[in-house]
Protein backbone atom coordinates (compact mmCIF):
# COMPACT_ATOMS: atom_id res chain seq x y z
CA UNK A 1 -0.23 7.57 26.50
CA UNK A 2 3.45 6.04 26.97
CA UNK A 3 5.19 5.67 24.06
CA UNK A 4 2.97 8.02 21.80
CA UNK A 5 4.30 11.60 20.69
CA UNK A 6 2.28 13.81 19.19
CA UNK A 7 2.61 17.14 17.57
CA UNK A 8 0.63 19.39 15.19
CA UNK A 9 0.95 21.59 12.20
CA UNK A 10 4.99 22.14 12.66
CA UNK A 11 4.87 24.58 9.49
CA UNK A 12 8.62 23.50 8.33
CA UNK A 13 8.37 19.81 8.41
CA UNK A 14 8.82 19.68 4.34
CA UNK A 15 11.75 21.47 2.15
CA UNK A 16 11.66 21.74 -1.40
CA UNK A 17 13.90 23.79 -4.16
CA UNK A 18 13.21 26.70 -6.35
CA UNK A 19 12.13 24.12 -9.13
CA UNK A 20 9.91 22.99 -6.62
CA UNK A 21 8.75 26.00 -5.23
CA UNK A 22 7.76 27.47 -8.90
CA UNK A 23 5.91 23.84 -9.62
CA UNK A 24 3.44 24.25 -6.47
CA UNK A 25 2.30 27.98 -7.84
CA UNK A 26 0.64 25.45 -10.83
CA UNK A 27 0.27 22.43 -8.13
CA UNK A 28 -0.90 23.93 -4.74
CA UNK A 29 -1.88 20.51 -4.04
CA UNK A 30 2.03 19.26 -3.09
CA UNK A 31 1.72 22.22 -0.17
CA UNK A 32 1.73 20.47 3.33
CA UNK A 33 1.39 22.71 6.26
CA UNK A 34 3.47 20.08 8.21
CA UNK A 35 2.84 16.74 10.67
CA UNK A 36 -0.34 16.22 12.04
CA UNK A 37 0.42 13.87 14.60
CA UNK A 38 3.33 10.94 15.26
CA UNK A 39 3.59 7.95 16.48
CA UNK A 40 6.35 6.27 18.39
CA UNK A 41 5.02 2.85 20.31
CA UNK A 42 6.48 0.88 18.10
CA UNK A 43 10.32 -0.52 18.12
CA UNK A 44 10.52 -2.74 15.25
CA UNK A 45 10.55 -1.72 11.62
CA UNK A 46 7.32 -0.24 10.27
CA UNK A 47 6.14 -2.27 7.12
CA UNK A 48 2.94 -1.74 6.19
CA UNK A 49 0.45 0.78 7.30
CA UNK A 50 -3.30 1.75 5.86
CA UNK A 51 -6.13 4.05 6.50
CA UNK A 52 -9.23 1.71 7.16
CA UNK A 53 -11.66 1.08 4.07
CA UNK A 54 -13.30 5.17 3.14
CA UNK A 55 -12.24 5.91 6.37
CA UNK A 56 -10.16 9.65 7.25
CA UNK A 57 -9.22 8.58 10.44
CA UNK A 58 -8.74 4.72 11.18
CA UNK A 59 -5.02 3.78 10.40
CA UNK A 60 -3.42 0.47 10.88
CA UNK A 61 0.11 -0.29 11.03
CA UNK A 62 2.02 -3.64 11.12
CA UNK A 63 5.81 -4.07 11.74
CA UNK A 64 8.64 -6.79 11.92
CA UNK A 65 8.36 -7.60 15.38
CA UNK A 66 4.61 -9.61 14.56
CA UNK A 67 2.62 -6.51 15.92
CA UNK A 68 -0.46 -4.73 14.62
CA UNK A 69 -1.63 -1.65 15.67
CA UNK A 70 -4.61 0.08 14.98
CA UNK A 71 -5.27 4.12 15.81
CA UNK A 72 -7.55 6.99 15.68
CA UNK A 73 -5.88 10.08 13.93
CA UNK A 74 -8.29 12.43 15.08
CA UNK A 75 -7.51 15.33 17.92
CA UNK A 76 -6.44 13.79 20.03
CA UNK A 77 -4.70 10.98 18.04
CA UNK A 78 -4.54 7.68 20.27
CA UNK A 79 -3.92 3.93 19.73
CA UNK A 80 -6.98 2.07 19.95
CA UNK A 81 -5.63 -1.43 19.47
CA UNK A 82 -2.27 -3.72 19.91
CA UNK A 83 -2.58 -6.46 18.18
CA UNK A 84 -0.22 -8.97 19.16
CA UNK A 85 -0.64 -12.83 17.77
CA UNK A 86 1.91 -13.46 14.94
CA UNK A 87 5.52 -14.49 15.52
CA UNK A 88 7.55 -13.32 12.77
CA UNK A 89 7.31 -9.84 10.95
CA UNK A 90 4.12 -8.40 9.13
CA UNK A 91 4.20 -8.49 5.30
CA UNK A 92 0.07 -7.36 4.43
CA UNK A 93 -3.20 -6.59 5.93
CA UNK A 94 -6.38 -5.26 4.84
CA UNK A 95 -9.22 -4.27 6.31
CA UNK A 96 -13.14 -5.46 5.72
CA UNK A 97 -15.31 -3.16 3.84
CA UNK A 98 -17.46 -2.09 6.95
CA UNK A 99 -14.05 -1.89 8.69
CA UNK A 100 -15.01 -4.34 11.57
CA UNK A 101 -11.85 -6.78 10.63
CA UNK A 102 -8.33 -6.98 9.78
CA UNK A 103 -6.74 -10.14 8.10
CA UNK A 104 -3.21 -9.73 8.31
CA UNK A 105 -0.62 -12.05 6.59
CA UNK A 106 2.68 -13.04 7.68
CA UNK A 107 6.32 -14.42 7.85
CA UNK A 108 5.27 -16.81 10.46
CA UNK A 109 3.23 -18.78 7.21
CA UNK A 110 -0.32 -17.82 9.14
CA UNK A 111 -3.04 -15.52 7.98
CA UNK A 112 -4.80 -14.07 11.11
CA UNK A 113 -8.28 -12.82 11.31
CA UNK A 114 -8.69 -9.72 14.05
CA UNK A 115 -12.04 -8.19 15.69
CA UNK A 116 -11.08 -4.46 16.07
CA UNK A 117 -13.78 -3.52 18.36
CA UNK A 118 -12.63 -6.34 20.83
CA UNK A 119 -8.98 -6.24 20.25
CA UNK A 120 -8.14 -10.27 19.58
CA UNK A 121 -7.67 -12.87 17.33
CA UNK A 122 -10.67 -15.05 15.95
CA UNK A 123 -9.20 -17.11 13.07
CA UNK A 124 -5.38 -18.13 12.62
CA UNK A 125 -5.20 -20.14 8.85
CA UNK A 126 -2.10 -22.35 8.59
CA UNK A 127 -0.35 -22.15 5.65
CA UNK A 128 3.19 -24.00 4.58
CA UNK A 129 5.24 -21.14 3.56
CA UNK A 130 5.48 -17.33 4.36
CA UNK A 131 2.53 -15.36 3.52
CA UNK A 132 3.17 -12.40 1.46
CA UNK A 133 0.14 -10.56 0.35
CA UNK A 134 -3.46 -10.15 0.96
CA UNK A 135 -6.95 -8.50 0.07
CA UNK A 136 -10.71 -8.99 1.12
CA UNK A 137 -12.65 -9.43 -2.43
CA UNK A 138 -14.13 -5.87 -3.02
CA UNK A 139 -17.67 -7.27 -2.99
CA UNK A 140 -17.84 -10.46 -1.48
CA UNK A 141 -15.98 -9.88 1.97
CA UNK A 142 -16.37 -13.61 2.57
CA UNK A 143 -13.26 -14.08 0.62
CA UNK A 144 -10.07 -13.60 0.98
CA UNK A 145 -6.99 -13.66 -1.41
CA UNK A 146 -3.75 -14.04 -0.05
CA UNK A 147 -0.08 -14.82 -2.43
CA UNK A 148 2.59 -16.64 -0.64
CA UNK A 149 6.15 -17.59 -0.99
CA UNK A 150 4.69 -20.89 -2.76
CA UNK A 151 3.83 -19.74 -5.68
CA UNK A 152 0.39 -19.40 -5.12
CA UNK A 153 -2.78 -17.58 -4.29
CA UNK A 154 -5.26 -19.08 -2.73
CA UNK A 155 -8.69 -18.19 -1.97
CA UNK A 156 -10.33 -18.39 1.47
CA UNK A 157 -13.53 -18.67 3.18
CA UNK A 158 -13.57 -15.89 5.82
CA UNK A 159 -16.86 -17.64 7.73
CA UNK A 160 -14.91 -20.93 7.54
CA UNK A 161 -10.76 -20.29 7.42
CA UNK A 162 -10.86 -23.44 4.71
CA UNK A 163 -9.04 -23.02 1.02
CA UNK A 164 -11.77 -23.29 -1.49
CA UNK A 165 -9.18 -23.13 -4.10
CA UNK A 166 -5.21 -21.96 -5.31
CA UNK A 167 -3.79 -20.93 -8.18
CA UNK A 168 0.03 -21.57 -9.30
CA UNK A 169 2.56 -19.70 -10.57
CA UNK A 170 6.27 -19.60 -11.03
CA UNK A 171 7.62 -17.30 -8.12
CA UNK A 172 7.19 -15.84 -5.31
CA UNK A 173 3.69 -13.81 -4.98
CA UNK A 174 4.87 -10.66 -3.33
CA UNK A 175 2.27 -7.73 -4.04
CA UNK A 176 -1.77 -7.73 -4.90
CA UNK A 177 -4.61 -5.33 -5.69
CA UNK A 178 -7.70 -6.16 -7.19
CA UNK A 179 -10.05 -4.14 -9.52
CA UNK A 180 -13.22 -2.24 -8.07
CA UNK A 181 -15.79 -4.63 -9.46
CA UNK A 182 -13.46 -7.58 -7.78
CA UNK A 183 -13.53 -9.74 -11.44
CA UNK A 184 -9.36 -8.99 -11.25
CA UNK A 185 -7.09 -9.41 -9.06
CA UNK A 186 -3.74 -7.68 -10.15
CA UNK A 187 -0.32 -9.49 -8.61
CA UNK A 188 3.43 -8.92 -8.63
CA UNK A 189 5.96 -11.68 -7.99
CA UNK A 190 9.73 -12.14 -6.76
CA UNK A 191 11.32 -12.00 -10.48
CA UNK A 192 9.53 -8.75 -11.75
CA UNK A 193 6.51 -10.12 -13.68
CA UNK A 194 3.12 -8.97 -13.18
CA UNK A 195 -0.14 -10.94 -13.43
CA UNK A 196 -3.70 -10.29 -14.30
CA UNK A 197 -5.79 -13.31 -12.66
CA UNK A 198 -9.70 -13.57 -12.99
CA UNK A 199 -11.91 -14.39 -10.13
CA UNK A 200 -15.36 -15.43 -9.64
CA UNK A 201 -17.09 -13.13 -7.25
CA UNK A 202 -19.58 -15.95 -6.12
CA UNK A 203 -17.49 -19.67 -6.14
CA UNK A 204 -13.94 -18.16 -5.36
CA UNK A 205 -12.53 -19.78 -8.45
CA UNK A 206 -9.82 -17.67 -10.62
CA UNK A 207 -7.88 -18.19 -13.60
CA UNK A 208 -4.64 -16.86 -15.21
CA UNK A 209 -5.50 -14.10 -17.86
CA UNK A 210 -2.04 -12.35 -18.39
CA UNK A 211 1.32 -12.28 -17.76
CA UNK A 212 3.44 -8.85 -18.22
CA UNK A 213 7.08 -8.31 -17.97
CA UNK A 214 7.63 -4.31 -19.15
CA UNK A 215 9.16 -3.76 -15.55
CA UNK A 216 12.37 -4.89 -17.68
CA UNK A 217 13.85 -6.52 -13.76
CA UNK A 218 13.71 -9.51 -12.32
CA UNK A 219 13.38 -7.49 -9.06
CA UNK A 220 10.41 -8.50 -6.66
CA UNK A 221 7.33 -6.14 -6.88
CA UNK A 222 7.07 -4.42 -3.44
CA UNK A 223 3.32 -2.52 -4.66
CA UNK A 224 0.83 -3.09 -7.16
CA UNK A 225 -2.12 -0.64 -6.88
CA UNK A 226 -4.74 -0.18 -9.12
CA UNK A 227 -6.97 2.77 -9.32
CA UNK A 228 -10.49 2.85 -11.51
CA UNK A 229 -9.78 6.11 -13.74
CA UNK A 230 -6.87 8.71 -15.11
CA UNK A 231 -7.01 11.62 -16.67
CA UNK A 232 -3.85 10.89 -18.67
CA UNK A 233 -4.52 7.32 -19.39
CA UNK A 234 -8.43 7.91 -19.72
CA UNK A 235 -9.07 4.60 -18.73
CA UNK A 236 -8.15 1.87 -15.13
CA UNK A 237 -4.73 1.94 -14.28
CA UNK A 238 -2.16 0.23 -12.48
CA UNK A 239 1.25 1.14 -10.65
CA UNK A 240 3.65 -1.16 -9.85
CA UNK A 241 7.15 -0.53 -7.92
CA UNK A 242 9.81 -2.75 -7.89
CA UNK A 243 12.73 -3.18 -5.13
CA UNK A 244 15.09 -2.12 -8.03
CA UNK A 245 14.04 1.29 -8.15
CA UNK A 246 11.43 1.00 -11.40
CA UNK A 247 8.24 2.26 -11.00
CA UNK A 248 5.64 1.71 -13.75
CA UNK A 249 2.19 2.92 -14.93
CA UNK A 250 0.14 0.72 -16.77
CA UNK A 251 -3.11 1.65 -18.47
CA UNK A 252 -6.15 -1.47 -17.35
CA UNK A 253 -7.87 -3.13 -20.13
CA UNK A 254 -10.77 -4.55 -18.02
CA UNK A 255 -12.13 -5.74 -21.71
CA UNK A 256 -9.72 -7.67 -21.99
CA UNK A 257 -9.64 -9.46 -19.16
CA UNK A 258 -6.95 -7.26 -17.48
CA UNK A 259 -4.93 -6.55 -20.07
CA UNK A 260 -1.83 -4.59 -19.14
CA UNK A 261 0.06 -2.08 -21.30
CA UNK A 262 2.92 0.34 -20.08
CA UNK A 263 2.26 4.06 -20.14
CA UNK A 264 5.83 5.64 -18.48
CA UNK A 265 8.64 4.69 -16.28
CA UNK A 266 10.51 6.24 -14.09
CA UNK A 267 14.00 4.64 -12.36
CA UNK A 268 14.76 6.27 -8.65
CA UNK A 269 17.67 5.01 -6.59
CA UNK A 270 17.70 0.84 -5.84
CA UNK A 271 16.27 0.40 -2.52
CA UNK A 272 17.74 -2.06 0.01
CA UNK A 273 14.56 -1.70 2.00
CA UNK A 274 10.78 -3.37 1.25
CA UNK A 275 9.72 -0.01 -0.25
CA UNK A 276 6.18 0.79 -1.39
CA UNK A 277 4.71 3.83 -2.83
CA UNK A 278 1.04 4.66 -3.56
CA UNK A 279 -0.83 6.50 -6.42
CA UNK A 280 -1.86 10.81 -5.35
CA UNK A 281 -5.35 10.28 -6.75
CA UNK A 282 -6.64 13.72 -5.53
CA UNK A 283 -3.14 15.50 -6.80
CA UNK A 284 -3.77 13.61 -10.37
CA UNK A 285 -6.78 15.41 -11.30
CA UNK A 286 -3.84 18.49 -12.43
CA UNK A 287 -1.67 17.64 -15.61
CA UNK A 288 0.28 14.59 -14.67
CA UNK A 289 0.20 11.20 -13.14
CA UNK A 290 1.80 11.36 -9.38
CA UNK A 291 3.30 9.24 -7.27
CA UNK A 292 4.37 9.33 -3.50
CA UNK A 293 7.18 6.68 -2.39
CA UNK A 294 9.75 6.37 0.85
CA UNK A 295 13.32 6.14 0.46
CA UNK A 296 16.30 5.04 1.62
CA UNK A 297 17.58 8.83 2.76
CA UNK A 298 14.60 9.13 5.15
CA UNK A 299 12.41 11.06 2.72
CA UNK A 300 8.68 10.98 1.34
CA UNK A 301 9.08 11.76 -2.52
CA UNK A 302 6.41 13.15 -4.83
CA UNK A 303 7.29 12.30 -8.99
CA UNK A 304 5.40 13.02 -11.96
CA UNK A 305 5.72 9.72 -13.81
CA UNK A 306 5.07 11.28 -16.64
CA UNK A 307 7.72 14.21 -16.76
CA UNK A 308 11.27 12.16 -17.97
CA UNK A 309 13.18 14.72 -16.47
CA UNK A 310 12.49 16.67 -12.80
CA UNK A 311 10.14 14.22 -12.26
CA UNK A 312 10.61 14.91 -8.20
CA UNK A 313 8.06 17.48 -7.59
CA UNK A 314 8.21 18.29 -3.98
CA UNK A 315 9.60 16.00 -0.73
CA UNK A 316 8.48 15.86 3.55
CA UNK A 317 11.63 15.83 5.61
CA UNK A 318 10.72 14.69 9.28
CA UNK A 319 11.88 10.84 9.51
CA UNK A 320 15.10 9.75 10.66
CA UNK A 321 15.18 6.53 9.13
CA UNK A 322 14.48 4.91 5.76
CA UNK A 323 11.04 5.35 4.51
CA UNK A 324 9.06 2.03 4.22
CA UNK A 325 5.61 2.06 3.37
CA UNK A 326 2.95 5.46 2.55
CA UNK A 327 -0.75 5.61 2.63
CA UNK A 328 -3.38 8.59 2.18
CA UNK A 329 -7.06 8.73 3.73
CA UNK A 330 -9.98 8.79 2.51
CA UNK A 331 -10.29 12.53 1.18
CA UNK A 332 -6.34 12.96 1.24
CA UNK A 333 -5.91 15.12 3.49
CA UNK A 334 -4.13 13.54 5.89
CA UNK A 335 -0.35 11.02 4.24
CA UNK A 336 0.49 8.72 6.71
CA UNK A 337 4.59 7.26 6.48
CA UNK A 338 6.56 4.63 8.14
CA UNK A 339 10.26 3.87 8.32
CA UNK A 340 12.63 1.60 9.40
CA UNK A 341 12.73 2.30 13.45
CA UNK A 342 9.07 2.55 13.55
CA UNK A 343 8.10 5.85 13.82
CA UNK A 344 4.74 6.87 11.93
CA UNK A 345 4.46 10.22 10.33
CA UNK A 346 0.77 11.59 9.60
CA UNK A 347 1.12 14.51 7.52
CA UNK A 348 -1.15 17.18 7.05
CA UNK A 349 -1.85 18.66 3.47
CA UNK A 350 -2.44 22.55 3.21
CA UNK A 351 -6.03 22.97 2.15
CA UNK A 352 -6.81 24.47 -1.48
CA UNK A 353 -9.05 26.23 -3.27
């Protein structure tokens, strides 16, 4: 296929140093046995890219050009789908729970609705500013939840494309997860504060629950990412990165409504760059609580958050570019990376024991 390159198991594709090297003896988890696969179609700045909903080998990638593109990473990895419908960049997409659709949200101020199976757009939803962020509710797929640059979230009928309802706040909404029973929805705005929002599974209404500023910016939140259990916070938890560098770990509350209380920090270098990072799930079940994030140097970083000092644990080397956006499948064995002149990196961990 033009445009695609594709290589496999290049054994020296990550570097690390003899701190490193001692820390994956007691964390064999960190060893990757190089890149899977890469992709090179794109030409515009790679901003967002997921594996579909428990799925190992659907991933999805949307860039600044408008473009979404959807691929198998399976031998022999392909591109399955090129989405083409919005007219200004990418910010968020997400995928339906039975991974038959993708709503993807925009600069262009429209959230679009794709069929992957048929490759085309069957709802475009107007909106009146740049939409930011966006997520299918957990359980009812028939809404969807998407923050914008005015100051809201609002709630949408999938069947229908109408609002059924908004919610204000103060900035910009720039980042969302929700909570696995769907009740929460967890969202990050332009100056640094993070919200805990309730939501009706059934009527689409929500609610303002809590509002947390330990990020101690008033930098825009580029991820929020919950996950249902830690094994150093023994309880939900929460991650949030900031364009400023901070990256935080909150321990989840669901008791109380979302309540949000700050476990560690760690501060990396101030990133020019919409730079996410994502929680290691599988690599938390060892002592610690770890991280993966791009960069601006063109590397994937691993950090304990919970180590104040060496918190870098290990690093993949292979982009040429800053490092925009990260994502894991389902079973992590397979990171997928992004950067800045749209090259995709699938990496491929060594397998343990």
């Amino acid at each position: 296929m033009r445009g695609l390159n594709v290589s496999f198991d290049q054994s020296s594709s990550f570097s690390s140093n003899d701190t490193d090297q001692l820390f994956r003896v007691v964390e064999p988890a960190y060893s990757f046995v190089g890149m899977h696969c890469v992709f090179d179609n794109c030409k515009a700045s790679v901003t967002i890219l997921k594996f579909g909903h428990m799925s190992s080998n659907l991933l999805a990638y949307g860039s600044t050009d408008g473009s979404l593109t959807v691929c198998r990473v399976s031998e022999p990895p392909s591109v399955i789908q090129q989405l083409n419908g919005h007219s200004k960049g990418i910010t968020d997409f997400d995928f339906t729970t039975n991974n038959q659709y993708i709503a993807s949200s925009s600069l262009d101020k429209t959230v679009q609705v794709w069929d992957i199976s048929k490759g085309h757009c069957i709802r475009v939803i107007y909106g009146t500013s740049p939409q930011l962020c966006i997520r299918f509710h957990p359980v009812n797929n028939n809404l969807l939840l998407v923050g914008n640059a005015n100051k809201e979230i609002s709630v949408i009928n999938f069947s229908t494309g109408r609002i059924i309802n908004k919610l204000q706040f103060e900035n910009e909404l720039t980042a969302m997860d929700n909570d696995h029973t769907g009740q929460l929805i967890f969202s990050g705005d332009a100056q640094g504060y993070v919200y805990s929002v309730s939501v009706n599974s059934h009527t689409g209404s929500t609610s303002r629950s809590h509002k947390n500023r330990s990020m101690r910016s008033k930098s825009p939140i580029t991820t929020v990412q919950y996950r249902t259990f830690s094994l150093v916070a023994r309880c939900p938890v929460l991650l949030v990165c900031a364009q400023d560098g901070n990256l935080c770990f909150f321990s989840v509350a669901l008791e109380i409504q979302g309540y949000l209380t700050l476990l560690c920090s760690l501060k990396v270098a101030p990133r020019l760059h919409w730079i996410r990072a994502s929680f290691c799930p599988l690599l938390s079940l060892e002592k610690g609580e770890f991280i993966v994030t791009g960069s601006e140097d063109s590397n994937v970083y691993f950090y304990d958050l919970t180590r104040p000092k060496h918190s870098c644990v290990n690093k993949l080397q292979g982009h040429g570019s800053p490092v925009i956006a990260v994502a894991w499948n389902h079973g992590e064995n397979l990171l997928a990376s992004s950067d800045s002149d749209g090259t995709v990196i699938v990496w491929k961990r060594a397998k343990t024991t």
